[in-house]
Protein backbone atom coordinates (compact mmCIF):
# COMPACT_ATOMS: atom_id res chain seq x y z
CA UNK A 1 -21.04 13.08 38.27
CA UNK A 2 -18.06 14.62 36.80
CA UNK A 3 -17.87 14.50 32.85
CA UNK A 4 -14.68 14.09 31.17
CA UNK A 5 -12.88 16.94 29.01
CA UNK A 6 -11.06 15.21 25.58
CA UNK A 7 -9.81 18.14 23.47
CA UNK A 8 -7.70 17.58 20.01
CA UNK A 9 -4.61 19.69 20.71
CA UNK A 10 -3.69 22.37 17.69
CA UNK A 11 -0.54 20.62 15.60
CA UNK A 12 -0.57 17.72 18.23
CA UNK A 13 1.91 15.09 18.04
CA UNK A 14 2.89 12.06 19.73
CA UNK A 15 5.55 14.22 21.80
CA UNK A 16 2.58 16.16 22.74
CA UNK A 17 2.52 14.26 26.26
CA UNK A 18 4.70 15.30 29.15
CA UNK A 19 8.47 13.58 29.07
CA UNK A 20 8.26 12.49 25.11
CA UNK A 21 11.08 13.53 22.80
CA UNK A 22 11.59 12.36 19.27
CA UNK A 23 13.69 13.23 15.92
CA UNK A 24 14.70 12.26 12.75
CA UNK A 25 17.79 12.47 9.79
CA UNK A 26 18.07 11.19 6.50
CA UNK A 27 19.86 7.95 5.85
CA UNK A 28 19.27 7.35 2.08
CA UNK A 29 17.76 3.72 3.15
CA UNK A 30 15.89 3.67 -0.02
CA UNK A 31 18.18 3.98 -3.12
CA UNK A 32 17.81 6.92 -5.18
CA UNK A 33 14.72 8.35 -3.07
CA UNK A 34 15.39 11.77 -1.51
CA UNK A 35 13.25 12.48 1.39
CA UNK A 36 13.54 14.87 4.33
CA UNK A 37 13.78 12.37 6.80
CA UNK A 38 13.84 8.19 6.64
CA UNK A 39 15.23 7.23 10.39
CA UNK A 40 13.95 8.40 13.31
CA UNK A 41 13.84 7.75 17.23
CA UNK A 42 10.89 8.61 20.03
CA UNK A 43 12.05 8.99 23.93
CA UNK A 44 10.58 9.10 26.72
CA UNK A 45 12.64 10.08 29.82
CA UNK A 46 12.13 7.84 32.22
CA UNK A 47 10.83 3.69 31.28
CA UNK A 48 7.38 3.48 29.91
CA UNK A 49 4.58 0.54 30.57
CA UNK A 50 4.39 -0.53 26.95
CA UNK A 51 1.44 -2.32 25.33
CA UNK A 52 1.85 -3.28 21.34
CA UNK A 53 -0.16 -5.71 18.41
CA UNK A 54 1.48 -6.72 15.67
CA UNK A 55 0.94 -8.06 12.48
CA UNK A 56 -1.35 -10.88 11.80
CA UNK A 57 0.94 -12.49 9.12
CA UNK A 58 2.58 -15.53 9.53
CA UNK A 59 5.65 -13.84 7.56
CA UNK A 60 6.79 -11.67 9.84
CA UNK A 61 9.73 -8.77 9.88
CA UNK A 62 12.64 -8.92 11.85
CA UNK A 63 11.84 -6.37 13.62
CA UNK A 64 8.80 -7.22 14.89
CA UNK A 65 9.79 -10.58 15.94
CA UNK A 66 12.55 -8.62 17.83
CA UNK A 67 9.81 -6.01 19.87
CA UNK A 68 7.84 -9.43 20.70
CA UNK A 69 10.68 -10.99 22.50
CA UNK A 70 11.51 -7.53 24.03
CA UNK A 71 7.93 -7.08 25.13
CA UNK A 72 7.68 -9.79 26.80
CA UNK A 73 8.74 -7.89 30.21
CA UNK A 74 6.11 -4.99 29.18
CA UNK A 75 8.44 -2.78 29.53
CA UNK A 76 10.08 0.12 27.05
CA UNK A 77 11.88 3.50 27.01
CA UNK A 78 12.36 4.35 23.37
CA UNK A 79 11.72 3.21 19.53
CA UNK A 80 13.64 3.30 16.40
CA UNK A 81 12.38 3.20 13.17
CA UNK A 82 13.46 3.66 9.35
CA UNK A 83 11.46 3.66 6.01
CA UNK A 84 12.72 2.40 2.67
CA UNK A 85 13.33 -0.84 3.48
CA UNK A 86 10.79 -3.36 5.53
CA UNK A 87 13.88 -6.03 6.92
CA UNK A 88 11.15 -8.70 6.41
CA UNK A 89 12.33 -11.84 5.09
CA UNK A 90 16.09 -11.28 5.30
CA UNK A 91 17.09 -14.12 7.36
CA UNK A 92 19.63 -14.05 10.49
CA UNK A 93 21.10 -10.93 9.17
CA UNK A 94 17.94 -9.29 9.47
CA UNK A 95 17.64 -10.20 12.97
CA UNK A 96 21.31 -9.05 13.52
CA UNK A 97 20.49 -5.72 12.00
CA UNK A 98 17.66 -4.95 13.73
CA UNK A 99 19.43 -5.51 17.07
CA UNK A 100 22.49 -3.25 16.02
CA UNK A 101 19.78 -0.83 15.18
CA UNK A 102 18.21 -0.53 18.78
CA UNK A 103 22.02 -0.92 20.21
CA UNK A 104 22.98 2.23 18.29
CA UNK A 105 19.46 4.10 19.49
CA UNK A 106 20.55 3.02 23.02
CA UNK A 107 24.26 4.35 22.59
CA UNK A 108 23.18 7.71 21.20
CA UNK A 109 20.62 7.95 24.15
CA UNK A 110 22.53 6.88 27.21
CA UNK A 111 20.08 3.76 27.77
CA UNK A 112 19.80 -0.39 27.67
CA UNK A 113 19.12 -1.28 24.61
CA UNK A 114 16.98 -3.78 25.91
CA UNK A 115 14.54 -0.93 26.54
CA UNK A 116 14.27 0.47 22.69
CA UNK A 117 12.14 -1.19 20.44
CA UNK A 118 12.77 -1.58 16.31
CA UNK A 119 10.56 -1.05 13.52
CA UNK A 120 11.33 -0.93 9.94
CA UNK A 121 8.98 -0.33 6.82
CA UNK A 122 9.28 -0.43 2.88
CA UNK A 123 10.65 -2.71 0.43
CA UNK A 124 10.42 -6.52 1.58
CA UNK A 125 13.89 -9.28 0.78
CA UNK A 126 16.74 -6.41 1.11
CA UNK A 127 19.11 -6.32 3.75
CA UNK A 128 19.78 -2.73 5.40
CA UNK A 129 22.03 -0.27 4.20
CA UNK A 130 23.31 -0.52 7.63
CA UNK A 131 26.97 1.79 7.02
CA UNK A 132 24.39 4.56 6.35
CA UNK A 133 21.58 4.01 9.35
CA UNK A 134 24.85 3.67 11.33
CA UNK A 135 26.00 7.21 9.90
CA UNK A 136 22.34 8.61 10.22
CA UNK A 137 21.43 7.57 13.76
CA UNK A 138 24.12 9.41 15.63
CA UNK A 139 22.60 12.96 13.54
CA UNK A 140 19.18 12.37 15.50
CA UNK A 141 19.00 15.38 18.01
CA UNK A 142 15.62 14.48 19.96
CA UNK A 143 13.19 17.54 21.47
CA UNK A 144 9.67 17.60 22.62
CA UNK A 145 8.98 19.25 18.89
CA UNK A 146 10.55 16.41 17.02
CA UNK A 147 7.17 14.33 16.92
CA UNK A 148 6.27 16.27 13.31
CA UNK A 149 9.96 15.11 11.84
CA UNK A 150 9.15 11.46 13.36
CA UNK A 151 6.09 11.27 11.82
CA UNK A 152 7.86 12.17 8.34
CA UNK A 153 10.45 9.90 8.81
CA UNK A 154 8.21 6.63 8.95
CA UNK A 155 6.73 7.43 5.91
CA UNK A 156 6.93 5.46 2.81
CA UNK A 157 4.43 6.07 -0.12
CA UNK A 158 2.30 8.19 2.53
CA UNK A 159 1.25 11.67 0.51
CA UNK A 160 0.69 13.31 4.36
CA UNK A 161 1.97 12.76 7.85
CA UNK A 162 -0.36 11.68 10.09
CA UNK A 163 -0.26 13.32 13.37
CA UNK A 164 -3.21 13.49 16.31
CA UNK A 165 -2.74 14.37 20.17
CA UNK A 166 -5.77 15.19 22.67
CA UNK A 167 -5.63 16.91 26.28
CA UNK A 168 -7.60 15.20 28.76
CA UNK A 169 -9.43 16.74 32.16
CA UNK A 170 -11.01 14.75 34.11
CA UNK A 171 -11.65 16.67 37.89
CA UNK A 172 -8.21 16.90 38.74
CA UNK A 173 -6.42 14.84 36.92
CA UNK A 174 -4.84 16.20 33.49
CA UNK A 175 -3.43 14.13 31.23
CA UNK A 176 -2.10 13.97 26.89
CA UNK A 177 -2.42 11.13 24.82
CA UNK A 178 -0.72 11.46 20.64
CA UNK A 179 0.46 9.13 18.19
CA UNK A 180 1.47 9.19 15.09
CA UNK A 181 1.27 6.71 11.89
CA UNK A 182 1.78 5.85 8.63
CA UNK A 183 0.09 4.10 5.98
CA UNK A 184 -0.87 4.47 2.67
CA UNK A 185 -0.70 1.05 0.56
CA UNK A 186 -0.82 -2.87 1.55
CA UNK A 187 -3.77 -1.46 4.06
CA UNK A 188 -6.45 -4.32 5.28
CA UNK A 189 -8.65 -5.41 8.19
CA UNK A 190 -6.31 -7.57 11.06
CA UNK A 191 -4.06 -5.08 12.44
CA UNK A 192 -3.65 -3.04 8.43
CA UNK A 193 -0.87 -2.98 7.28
CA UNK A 194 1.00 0.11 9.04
CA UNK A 195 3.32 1.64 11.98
CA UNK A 196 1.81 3.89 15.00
CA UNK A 197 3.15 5.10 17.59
CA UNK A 198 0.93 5.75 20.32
CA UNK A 199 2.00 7.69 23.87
CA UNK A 200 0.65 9.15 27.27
CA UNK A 201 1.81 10.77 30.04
CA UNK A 202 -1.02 9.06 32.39
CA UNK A 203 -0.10 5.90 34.85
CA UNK A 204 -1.75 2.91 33.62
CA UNK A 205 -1.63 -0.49 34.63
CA UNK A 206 -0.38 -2.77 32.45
CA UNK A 207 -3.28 -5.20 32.16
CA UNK A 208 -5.47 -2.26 31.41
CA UNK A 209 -3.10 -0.84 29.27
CA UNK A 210 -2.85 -4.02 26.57
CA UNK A 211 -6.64 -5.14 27.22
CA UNK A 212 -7.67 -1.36 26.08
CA UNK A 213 -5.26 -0.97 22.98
CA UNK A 214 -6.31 -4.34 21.83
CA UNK A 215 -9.71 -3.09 22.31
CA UNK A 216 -9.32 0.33 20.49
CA UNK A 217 -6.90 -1.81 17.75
CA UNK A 218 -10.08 -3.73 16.64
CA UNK A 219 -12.27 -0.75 16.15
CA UNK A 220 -10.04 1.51 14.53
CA UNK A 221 -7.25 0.12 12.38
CA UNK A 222 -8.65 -3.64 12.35
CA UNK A 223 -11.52 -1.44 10.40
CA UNK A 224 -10.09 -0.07 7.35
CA UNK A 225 -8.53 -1.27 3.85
CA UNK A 226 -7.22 0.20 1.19
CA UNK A 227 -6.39 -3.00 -0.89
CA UNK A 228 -6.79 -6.22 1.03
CA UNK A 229 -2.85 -6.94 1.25
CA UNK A 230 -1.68 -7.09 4.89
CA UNK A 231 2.77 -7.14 5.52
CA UNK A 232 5.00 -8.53 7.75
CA UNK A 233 6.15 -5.46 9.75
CA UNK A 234 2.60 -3.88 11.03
CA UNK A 235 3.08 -2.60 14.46
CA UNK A 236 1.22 -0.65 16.92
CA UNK A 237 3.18 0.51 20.13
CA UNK A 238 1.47 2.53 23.23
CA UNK A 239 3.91 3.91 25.79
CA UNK A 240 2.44 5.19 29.36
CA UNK A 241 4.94 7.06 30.70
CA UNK A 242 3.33 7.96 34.07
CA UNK A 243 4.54 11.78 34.01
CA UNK A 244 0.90 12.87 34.69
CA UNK A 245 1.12 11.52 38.31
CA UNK A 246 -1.98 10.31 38.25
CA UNK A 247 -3.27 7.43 40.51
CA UNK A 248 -2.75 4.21 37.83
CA UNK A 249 -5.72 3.58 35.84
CA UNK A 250 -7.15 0.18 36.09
CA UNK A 251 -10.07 -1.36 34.52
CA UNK A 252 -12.36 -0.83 37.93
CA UNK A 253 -11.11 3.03 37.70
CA UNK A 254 -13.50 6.34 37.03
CA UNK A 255 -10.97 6.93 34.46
CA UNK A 256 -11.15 3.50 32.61
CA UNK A 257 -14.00 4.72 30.40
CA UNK A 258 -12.47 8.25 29.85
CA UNK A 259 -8.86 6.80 29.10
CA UNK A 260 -10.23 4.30 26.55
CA UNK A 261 -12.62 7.26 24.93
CA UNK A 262 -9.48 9.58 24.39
CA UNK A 263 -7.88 6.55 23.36
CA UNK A 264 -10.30 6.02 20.72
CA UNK A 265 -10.56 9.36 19.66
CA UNK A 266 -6.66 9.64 18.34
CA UNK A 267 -6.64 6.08 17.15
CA UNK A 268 -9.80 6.92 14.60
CA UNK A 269 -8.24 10.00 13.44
CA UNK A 270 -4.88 8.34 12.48
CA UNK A 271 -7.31 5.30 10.99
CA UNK A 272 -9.21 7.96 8.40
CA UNK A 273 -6.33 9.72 7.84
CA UNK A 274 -4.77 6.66 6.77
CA UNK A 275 -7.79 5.46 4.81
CA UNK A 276 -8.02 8.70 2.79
CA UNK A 277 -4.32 8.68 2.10
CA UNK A 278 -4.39 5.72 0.18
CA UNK A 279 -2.18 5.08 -2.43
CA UNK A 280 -3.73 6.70 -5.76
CA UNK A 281 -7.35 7.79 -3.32
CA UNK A 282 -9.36 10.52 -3.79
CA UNK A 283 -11.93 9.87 -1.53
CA UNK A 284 -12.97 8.51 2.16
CA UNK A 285 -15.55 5.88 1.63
CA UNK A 286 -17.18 5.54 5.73
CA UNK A 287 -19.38 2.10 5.78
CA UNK A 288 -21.24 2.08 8.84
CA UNK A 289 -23.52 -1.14 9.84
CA UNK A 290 -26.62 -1.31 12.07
CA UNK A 291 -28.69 -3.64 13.08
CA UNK A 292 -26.54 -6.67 13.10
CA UNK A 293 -27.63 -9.65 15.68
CA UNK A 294 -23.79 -9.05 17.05
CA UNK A 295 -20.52 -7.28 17.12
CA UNK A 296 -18.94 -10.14 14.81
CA UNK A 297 -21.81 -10.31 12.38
CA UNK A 298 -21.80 -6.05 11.52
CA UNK A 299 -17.35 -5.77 11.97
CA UNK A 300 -18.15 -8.97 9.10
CA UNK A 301 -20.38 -6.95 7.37
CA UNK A 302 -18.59 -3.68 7.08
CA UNK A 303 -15.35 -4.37 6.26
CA UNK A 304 -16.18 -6.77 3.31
CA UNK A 305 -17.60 -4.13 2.01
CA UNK A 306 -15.12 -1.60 2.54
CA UNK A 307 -12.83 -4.21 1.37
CA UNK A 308 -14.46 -4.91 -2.17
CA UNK A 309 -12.83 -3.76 -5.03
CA UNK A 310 -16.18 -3.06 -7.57
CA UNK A 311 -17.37 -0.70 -5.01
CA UNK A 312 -14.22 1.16 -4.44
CA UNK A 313 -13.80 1.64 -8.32
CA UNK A 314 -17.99 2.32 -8.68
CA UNK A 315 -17.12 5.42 -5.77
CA UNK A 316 -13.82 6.39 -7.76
CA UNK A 317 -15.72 6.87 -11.06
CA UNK A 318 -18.95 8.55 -9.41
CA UNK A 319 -21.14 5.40 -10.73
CA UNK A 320 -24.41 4.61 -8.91
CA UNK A 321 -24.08 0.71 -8.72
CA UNK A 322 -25.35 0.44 -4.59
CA UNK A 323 -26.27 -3.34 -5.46
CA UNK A 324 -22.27 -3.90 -5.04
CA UNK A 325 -22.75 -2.80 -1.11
CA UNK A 326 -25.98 -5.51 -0.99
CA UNK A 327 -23.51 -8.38 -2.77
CA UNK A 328 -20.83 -7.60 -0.40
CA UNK A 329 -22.73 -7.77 2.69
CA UNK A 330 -24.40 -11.48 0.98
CA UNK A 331 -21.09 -12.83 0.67
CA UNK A 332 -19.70 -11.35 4.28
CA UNK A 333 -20.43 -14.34 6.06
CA UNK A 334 -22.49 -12.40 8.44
CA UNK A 335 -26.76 -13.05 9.09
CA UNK A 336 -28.27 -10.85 6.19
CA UNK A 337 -32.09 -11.67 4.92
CA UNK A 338 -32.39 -9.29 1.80
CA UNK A 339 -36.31 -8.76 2.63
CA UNK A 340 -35.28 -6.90 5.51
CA UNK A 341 -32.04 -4.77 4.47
CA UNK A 342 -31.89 -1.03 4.04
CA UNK A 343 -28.83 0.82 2.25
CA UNK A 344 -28.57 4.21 2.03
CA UNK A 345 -25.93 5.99 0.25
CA UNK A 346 -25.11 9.43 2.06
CA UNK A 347 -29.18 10.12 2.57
CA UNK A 348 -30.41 8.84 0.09
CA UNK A 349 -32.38 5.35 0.50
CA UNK A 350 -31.44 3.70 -1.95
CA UNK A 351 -33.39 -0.12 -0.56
CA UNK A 352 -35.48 -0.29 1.73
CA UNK A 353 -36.34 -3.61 2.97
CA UNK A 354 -35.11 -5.63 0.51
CA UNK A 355 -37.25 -3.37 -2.02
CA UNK A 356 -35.31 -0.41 -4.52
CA UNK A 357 -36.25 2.98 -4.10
CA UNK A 358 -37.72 5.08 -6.35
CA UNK A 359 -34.92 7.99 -6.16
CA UNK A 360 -33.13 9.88 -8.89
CA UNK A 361 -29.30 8.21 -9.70
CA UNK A 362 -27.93 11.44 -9.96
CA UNK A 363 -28.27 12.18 -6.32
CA UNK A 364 -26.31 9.14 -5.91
CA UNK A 365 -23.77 10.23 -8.27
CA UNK A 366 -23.11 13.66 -6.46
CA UNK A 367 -22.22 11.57 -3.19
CA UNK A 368 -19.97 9.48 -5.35
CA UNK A 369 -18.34 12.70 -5.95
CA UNK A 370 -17.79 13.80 -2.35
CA UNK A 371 -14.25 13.54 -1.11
CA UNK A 372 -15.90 11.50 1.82
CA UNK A 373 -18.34 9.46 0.91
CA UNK A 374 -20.56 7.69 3.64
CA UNK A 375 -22.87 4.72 3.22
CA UNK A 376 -25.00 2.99 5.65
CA UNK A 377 -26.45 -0.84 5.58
CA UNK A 378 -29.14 -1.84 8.58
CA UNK A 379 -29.79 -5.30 9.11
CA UNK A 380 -32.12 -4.91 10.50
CA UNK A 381 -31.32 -8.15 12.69
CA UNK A 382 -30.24 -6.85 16.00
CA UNK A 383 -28.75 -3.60 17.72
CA UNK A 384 -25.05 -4.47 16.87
CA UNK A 385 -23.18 -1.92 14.58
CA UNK A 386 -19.74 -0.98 13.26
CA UNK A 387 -18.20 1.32 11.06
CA UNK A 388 -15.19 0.60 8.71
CA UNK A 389 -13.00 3.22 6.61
CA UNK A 390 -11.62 2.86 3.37
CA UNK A 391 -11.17 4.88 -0.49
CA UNK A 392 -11.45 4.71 -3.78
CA UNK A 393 -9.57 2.70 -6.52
CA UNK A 394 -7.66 4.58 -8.82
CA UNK A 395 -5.21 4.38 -11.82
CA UNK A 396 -2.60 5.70 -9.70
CA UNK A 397 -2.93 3.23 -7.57
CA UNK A 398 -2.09 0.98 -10.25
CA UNK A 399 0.88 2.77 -11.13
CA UNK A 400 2.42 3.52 -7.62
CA UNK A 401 2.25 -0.23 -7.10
CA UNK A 402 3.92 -0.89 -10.75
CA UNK A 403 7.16 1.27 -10.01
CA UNK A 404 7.22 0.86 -6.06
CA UNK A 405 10.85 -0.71 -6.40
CA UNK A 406 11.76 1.19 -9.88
């Protein structure tokens, strides 16, 4: 039996795979913001099988109602994207922008437009500065380093770039999977609120391809929150690119399982990189459930509670108030009996069986005060688990939020 090799690369990136190029410039989308970087375009250099979700709001950007016509043929060669301004709710101009957007990509590449995807993130109800993204675009030079200034580029309130990329060996066959995202505020369960950009150089099928990123989607960024708003431009985008020569994976393949694991393994870096960037965080807060009769009942389960704002600000100011995890979980709408709950908080058991502990609060409060802080609920119902990813409330959270447009 052979046994699959899935290795982080050192500084990976989503131009990490074979035949991926990216860059960036700076536009000045954003009034008065000076960044490094606030446009940028990722290449591949021949078409790619594409596979995407989007947002789960009914508002939705102009650009992503663009990439969902587009995507309709599954196919894709290249992606735009700016920060600064969301083009959500701005009407038929918004949709004309967007298009002029991937026209321009296409023109500075030397392919369809058709065959470039849009996506746009920041401030929702203003119209592009489009005389400067016109400027800016045509300053992009793409190379297979230009994944790091990408990554920049999509930022908005993010404090870090997140970046992941993993080798894969599996017998003979070699193949890279990296992505990039951002995120930092409006973060929630149902496709977060967020842009990643996902790529490989293996040959996939395309059925395989979207039933797998769905899959990986749901247990990765479907599990984390920040502050239970959701926007209208959240996009995820996976390009296979097919440079690996491998023999195209399908779902009956030996590499089904091993694609989906590597998969999986960038998608939940990005996802906790995200979650402990949040706007105004200082800590990871991990909520894993066991013991749930089903999948439904502990993904119910665990991101209520990541999602509830008492225990984010009990976690930001180190107090030992667990019974906020047990009224979360009550009100999830998933099967809970209290008689037969546990909760511990790092490893300390803090109920057992519906029954407190007798432990010392202070050991509580010093995982309260760990920059990741993990708590686990069993059901003790069932075999079903789930783990969801989230952080603290803050002041500064406050504050970022009061000033976004200021």
């Amino acid at each position: 039996m052979k046994e699959a090799i899935i290795e982080s690369i050192p500084h990976g990136t989503v131009t990490s795979p074979h035949g991926f190029s990216a860059g960036a410039a700076f536009a000045g989308v954003k009034e008065g913001v000076r960044r490094d970087f606030d446009i940028g375009i990722l290449y591949s250099e021949v078409a790619c099988k594409v596979a995407a979700t989007f947002t789960k709001n009914t508002i939705k950007s102009a650009p992503v109602l663009l990439d969902q016509q587009k995507l309709r043929k599954g196919i894709a060669q290249a992606v735009v994207a700016n920060s600064g301004n969301a083009n959500a709710s701005t009407g038929e101009q918004g949709i004309a922008d967007a298009m002029e957007m991937s026209t321009l990509a296409a023109g500075m590449i030397g392919i369809d437009a058709e065959n470039v995807l849009v996506s746009s993130t920041g401030v929702i109800g203003k119209h592009l500065p489009m005389v400067k993204i016109r400027k800016a675009i045509g300053k992009i030079a793409l190379s297979t380093e230009g994944g790091h200034d990408f990554a920049r580029a999509i930022m908005t309130t993010d404090r870090v770039s997140k970046e992941e990329a993993v080798a894969v060996e599996y017998g003979e066959t070699r193949f890279t999977i990296g992505g990039v995202a951002k995120g930092s505020g409006m973060i929630h369960p149902n496709m977060a609120t967020m842009l990643c950009y996902l790529t490989t150089d293996a040959a996939v099928a395309p059925e395989f391809l979207n039933t797998t990123l769905r899959r990986v989607v749901d247990n990765t960024f479907n599990m984390i929150s920040v502050d239970g708003d959701t926007s209208p431009s959240d996009t995820v985008v996976l390009m296979a690119n097919g440079k690996a020569k491998n023999t195209a994976i399908t779902a009956g393949s030996p590499l089904a399982p091993v694609f989906r694991k590597a998969l999986e393994k960038v998608c939940i870096t990005l996802a906790r990189i995200i979650a402990q960037d949040g706007e105004g965080a200082t800590k990871l807060i991990e909520i894993t459930v066991t013991g749930a009769r089903n999948r439904s009942d502990a993904r119910k389960a665990a991101r209520t509670v990541i999602s509830s704002a008492l225990l984010k600000a009990a976690v930001h100011g180190a107090d030992p108030n667990w019974g906020r995890v047990l009224a979360a979980v009550g009100r999830s709408g998933a099967k809970a009996i209290e008689s037969k709950t546990d909760v511990t908080i790092g490893d300390v058991m803090v109920l057992k069986g519906g029954t407190p502990q007798d432990y010392d609060e202070s050991s509580v409060v010093k995982v309260f005060q760990r920059l990741e802080v993990p708590i686990g609920v069993d059901l003790n119902l069932g075999t079903a688990s789930a783990t969801a990813w989230g952080c603290d409330l803050s002041e500064e959270y406050v504050t970022i939020n009061s000033e976004y447009m200021t």
